[in-house]
N, C-alpha and C. Protein backbone atom coordinates (compact mmCIF):
# COMPACT_ATOMS: atom_id res chain seq x y z
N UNK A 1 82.82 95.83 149.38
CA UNK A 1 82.32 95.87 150.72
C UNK A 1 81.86 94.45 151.12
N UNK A 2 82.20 93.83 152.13
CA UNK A 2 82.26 93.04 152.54
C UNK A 2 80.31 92.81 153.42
N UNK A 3 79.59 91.36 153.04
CA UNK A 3 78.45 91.41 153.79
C UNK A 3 78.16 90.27 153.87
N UNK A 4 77.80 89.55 155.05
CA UNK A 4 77.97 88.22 155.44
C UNK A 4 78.89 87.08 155.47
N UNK A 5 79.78 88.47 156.16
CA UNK A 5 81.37 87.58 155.55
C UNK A 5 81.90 87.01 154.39
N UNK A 6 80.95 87.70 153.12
CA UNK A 6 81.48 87.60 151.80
C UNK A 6 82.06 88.87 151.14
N UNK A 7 83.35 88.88 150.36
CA UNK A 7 83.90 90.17 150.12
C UNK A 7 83.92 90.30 148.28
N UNK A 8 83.84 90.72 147.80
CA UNK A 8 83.75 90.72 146.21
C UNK A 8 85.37 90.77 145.80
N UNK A 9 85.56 89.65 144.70
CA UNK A 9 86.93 89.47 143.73
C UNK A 9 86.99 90.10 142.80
N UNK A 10 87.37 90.94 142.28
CA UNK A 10 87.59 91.48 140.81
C UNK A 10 88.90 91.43 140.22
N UNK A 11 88.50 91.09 139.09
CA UNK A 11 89.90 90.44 137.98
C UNK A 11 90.52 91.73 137.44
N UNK A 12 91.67 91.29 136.92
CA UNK A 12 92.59 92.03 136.90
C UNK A 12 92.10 93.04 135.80
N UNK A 13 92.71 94.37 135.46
CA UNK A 13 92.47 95.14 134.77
C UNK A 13 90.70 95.75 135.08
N UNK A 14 90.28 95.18 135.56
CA UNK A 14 88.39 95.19 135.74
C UNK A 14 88.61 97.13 136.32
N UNK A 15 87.41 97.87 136.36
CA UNK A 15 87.32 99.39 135.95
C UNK A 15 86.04 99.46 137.33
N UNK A 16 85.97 99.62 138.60
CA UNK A 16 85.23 100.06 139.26
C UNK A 16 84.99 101.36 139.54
N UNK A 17 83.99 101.79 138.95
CA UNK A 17 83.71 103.29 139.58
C UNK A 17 83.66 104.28 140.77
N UNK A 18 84.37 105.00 141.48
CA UNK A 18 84.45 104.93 142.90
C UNK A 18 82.91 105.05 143.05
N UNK A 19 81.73 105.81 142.38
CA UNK A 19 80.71 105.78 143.42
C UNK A 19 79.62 104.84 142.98
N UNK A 20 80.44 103.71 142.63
CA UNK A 20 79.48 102.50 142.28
C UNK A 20 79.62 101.31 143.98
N UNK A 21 78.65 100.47 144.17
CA UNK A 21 78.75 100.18 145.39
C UNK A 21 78.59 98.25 144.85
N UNK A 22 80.13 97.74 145.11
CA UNK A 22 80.13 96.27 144.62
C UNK A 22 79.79 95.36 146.13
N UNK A 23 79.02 94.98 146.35
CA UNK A 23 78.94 94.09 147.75
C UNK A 23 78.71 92.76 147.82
N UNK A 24 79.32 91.86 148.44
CA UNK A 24 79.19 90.91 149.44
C UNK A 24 79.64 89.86 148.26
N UNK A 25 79.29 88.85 147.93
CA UNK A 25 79.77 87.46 146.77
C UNK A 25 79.19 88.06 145.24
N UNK A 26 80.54 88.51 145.16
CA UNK A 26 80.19 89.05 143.89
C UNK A 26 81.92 88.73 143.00
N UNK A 27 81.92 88.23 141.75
CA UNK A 27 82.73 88.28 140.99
C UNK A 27 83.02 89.14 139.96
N UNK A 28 83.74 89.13 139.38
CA UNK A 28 84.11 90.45 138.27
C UNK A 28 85.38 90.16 137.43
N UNK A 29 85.03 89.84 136.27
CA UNK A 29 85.97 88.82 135.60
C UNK A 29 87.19 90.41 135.08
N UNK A 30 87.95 89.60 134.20
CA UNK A 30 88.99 90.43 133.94
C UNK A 30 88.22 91.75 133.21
N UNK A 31 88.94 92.63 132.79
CA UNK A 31 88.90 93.78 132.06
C UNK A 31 87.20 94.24 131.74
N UNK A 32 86.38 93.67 133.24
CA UNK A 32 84.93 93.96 132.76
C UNK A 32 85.16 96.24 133.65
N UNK A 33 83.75 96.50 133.39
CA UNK A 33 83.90 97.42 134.08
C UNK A 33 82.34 98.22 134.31
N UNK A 34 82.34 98.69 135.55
CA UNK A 34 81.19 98.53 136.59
C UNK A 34 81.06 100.72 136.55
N UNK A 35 80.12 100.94 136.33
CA UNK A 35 80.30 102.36 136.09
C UNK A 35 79.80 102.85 136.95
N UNK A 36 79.27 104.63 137.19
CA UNK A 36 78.74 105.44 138.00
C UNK A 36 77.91 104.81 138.86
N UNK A 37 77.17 104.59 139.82
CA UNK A 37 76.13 104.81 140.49
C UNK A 37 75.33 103.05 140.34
N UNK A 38 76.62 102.47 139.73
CA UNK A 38 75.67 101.02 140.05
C UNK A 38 75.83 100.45 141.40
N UNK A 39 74.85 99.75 141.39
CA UNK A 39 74.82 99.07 142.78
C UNK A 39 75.38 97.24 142.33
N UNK A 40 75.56 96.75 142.65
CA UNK A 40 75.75 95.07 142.72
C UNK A 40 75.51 94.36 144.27
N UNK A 41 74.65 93.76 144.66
CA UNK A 41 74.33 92.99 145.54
C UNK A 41 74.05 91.98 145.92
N UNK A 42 75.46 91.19 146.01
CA UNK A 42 75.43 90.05 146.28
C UNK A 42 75.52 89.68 147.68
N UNK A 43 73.63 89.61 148.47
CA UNK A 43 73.83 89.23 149.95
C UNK A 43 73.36 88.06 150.11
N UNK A 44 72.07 87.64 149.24
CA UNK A 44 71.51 86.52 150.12
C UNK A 44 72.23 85.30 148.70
N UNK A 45 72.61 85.88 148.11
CA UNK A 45 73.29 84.68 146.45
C UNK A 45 73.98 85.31 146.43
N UNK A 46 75.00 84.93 144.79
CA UNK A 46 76.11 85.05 144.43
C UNK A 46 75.72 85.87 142.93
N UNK A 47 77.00 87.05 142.87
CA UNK A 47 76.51 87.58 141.32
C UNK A 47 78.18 87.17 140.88
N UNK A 48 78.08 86.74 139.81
CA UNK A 48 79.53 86.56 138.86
C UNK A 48 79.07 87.35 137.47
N UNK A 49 79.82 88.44 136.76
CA UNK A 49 80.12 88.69 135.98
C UNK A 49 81.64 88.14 135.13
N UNK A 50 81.22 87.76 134.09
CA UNK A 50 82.56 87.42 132.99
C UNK A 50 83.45 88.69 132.66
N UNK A 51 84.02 87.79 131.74
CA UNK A 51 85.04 88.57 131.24
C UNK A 51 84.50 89.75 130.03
N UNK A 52 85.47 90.89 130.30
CA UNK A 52 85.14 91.79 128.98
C UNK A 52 83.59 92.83 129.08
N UNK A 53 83.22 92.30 130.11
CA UNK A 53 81.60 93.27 130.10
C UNK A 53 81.20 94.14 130.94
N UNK A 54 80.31 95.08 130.64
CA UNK A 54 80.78 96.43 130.65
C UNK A 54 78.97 96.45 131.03
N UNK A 55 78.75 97.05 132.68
CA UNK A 55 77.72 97.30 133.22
C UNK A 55 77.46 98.58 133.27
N UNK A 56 76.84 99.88 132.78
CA UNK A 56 76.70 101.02 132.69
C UNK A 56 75.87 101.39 133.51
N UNK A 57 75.89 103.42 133.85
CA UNK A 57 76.04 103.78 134.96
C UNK A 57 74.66 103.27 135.55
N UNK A 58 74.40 103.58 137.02
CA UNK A 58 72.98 103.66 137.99
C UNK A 58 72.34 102.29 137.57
N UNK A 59 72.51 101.37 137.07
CA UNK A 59 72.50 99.68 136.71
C UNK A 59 72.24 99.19 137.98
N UNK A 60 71.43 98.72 137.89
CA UNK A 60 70.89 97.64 139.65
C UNK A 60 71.29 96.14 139.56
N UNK A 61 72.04 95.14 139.70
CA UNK A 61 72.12 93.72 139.65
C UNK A 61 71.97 92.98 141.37
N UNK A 62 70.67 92.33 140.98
CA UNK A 62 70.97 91.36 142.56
C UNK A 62 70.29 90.59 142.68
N UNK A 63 70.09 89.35 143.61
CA UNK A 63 69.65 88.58 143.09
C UNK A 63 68.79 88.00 144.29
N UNK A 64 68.11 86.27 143.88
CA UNK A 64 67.27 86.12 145.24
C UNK A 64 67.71 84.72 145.64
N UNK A 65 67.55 84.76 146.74
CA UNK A 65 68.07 83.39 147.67
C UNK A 65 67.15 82.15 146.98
N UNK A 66 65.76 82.10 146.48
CA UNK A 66 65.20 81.18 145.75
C UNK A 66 64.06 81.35 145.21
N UNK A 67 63.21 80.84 144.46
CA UNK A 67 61.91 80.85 144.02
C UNK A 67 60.92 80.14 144.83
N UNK A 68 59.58 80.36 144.64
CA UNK A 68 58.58 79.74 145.20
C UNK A 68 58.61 77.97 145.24
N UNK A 69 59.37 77.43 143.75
CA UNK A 69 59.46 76.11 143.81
C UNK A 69 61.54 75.86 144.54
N UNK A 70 61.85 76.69 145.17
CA UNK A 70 62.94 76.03 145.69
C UNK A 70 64.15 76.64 144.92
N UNK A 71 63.97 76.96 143.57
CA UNK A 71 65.30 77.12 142.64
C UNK A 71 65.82 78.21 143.17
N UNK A 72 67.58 78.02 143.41
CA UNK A 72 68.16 78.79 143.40
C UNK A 72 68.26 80.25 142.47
N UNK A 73 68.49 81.31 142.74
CA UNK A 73 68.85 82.39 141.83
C UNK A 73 69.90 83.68 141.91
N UNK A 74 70.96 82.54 141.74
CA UNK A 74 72.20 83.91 141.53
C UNK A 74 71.90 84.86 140.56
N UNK A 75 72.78 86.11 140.16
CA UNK A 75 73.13 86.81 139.04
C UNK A 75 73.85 86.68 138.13
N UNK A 76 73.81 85.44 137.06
CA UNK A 76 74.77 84.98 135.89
C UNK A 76 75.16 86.23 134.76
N UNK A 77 76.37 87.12 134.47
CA UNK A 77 76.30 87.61 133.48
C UNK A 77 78.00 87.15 132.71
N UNK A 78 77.54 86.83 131.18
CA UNK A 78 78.54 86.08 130.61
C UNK A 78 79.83 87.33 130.39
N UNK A 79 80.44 87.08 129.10
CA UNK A 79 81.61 87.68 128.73
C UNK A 79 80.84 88.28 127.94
N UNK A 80 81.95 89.47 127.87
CA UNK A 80 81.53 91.07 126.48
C UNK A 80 79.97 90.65 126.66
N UNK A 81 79.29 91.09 127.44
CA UNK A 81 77.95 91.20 127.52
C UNK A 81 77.81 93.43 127.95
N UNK A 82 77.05 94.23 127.28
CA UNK A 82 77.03 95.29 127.79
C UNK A 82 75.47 95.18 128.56
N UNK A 83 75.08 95.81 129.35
CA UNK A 83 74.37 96.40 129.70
C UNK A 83 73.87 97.72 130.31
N UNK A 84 73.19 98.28 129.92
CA UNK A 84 73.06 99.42 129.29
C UNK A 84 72.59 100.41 130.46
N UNK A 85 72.74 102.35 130.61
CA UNK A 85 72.04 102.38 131.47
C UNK A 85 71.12 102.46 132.52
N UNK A 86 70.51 102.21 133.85
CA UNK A 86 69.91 102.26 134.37
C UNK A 86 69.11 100.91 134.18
N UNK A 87 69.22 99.60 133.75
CA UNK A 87 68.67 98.13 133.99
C UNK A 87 68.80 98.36 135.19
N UNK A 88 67.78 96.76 135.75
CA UNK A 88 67.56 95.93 136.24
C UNK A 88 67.88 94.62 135.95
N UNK A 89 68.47 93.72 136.86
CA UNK A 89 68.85 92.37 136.78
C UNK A 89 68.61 91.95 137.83
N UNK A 90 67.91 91.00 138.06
CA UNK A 90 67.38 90.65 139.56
C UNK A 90 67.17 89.09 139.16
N UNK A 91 68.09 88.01 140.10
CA UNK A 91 67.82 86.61 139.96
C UNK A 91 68.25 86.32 138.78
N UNK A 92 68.63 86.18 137.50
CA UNK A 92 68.68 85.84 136.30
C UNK A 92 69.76 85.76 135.44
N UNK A 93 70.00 85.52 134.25
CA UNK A 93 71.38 84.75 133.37
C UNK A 93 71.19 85.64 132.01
N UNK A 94 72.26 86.41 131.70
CA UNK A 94 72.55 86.76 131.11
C UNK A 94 73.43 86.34 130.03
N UNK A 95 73.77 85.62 128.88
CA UNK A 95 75.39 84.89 128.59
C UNK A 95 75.65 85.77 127.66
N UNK A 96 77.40 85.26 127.46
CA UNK A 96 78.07 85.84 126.94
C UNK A 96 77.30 86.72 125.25
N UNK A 97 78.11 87.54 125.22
CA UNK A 97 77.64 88.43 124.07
C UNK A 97 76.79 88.89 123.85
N UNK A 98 75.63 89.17 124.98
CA UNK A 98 74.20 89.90 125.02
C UNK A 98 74.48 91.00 125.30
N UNK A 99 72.91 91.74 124.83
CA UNK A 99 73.18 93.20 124.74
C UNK A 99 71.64 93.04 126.03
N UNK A 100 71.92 94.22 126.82
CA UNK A 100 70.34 94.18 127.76
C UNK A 100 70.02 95.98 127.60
N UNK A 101 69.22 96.17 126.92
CA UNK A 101 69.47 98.13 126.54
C UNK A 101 68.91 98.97 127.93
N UNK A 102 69.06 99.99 127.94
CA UNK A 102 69.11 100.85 129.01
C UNK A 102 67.61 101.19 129.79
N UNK A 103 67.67 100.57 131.07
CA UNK A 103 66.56 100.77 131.46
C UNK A 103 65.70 99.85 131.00
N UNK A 104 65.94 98.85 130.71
CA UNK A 104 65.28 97.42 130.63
C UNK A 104 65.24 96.88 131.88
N UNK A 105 63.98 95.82 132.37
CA UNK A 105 64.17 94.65 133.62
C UNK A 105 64.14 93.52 133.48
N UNK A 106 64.80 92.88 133.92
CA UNK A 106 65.27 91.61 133.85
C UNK A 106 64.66 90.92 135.40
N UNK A 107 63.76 90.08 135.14
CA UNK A 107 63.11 89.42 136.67
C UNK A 107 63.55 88.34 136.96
N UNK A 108 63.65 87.70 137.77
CA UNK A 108 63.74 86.62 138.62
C UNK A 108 63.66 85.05 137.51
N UNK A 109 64.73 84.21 136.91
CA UNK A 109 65.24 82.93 136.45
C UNK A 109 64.98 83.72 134.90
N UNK A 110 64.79 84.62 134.50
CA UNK A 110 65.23 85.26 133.16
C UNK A 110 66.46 85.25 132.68
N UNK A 111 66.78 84.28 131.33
CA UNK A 111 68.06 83.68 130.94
C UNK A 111 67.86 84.61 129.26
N UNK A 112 68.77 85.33 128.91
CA UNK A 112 68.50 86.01 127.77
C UNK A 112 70.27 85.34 127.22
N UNK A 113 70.04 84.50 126.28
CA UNK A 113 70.59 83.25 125.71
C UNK A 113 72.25 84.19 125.02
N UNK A 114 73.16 83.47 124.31
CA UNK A 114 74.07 84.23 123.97
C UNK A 114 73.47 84.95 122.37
N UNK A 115 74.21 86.42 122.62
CA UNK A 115 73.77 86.85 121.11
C UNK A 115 72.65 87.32 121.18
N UNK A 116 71.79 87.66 122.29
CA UNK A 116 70.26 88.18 122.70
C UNK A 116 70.32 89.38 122.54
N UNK A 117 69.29 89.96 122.25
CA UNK A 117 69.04 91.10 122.53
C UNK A 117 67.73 91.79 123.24
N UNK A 118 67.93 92.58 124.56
CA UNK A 118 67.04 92.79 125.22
C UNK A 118 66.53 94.60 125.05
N UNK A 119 65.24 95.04 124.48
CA UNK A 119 65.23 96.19 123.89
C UNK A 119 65.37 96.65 124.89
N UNK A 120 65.86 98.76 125.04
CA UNK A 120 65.73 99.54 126.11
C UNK A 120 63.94 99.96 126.46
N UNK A 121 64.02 99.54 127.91
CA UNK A 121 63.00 99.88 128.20
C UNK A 121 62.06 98.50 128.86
N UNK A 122 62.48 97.44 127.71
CA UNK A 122 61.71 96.21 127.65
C UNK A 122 61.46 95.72 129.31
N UNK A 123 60.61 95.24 130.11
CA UNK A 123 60.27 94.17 131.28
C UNK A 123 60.71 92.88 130.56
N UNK A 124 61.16 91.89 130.70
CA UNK A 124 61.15 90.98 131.08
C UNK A 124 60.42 89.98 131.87
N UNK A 125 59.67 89.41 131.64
CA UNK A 125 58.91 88.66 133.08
C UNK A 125 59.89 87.14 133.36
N UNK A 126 59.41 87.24 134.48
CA UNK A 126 59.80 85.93 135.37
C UNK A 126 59.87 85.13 134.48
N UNK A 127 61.16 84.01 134.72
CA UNK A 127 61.42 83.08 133.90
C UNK A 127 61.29 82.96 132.17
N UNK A 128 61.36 83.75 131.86
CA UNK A 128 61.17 83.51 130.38
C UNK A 128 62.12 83.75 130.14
N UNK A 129 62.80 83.46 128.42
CA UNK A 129 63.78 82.94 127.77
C UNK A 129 64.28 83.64 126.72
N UNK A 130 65.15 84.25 126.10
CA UNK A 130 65.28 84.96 125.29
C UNK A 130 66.20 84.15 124.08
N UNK A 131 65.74 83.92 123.09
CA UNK A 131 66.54 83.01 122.14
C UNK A 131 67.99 83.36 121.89
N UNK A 132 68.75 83.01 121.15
CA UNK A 132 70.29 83.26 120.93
C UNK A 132 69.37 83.74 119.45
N UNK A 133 70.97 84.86 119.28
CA UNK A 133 70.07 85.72 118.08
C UNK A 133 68.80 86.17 117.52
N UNK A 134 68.12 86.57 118.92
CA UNK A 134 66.59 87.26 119.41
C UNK A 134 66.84 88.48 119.86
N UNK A 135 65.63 89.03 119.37
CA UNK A 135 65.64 90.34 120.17
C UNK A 135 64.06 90.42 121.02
N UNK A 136 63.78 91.29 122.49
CA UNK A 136 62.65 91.34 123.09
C UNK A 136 62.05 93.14 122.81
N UNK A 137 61.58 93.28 122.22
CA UNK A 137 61.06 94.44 122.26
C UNK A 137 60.39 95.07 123.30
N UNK A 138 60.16 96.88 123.34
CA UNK A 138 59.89 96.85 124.48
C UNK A 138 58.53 97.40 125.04
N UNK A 139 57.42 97.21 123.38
CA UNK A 139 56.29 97.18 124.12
C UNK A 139 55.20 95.56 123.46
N UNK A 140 56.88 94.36 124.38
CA UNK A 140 55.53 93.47 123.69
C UNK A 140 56.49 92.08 124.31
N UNK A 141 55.50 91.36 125.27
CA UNK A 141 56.36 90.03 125.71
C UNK A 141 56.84 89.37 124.44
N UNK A 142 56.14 89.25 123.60
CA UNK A 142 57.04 88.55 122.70
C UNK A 142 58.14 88.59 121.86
N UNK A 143 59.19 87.72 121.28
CA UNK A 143 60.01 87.82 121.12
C UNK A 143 59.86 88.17 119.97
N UNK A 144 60.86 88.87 119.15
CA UNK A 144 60.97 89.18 117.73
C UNK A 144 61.28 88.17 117.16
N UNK A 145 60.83 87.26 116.31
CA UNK A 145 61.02 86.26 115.67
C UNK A 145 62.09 87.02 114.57
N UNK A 146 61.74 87.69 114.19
CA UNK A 146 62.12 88.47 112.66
C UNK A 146 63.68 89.00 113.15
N UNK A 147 63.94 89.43 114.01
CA UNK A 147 65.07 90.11 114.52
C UNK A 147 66.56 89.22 114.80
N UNK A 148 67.25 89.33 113.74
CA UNK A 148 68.31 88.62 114.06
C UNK A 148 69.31 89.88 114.53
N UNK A 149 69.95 89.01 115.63
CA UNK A 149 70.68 90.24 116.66
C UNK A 149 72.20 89.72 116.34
């Protein structure tokens, strides 16, 4: 669906759900696939999903035109990244090969690194960082040191 005269691309083989709703500057790399009841909203930024990854059902992604200090905030999500369902992704970077578990939130310049792991359930706060081969548990900002993902 087309919104602000931006229309969403999706790559070849890619799996849209009919009652999932993809809008406005949004990408969708090859053979990813977008399930039941998600929404994607790309009005006031841009969301690009990679290749190979697989957004599960009622999943919210969208993002914000900027932060309080100015920074931009599209919706970055890498390749073979799953996310799980019923998240949140709002403003933030996901890379390739992360897992984000079901019903997790993801806030505004939250970058969960490649090889991350984000527990189901877990918040996320604003801007924070999720290591490559980390996991965030989901009753505790801090990161699992111990947890190789």
């Amino acid at each position: 669906m087309n919104v602000f005269d931006k229309a969403p691309v999706v790559g070849k083989d890619a799996f849209i759900a009919p009652s999932a709703s993809v809008i406005g500057d949004v990408h969708i790399g090859r053979g990813s696939s977008i399930w039941y009841g998600c929404v994607m909203r790309g009005d006031v930024n841009n969301i690009s999903v990679g290749s190979g990854t697989n957004i599960q059902d009622n999943s919210l992604v969208h993002v914000a035109k900027s932060n309080l200090s100015g920074k931009v905030l599209p919706t970055i999500i890498g390749d073979n990244v799953t996310v799980g369902h019923s998240a949140v992704l709002h403003g933030c970077t996901v890379e390739d090969e992360a897992f984000v578990g079901m019903g997790a939130t993801l806030l505004d310049g939250v970058v969960v690194e490649k090889h991350a792991m984000v527990a189901a359930g877990a918040l996320v706060r604003q801007n924070s960082r999720i290591p490559s081969r980390r996991g965030l548990g989901r009753q505790s900002s801090k990161v699992l040191e111990g947890a190789h993902c």
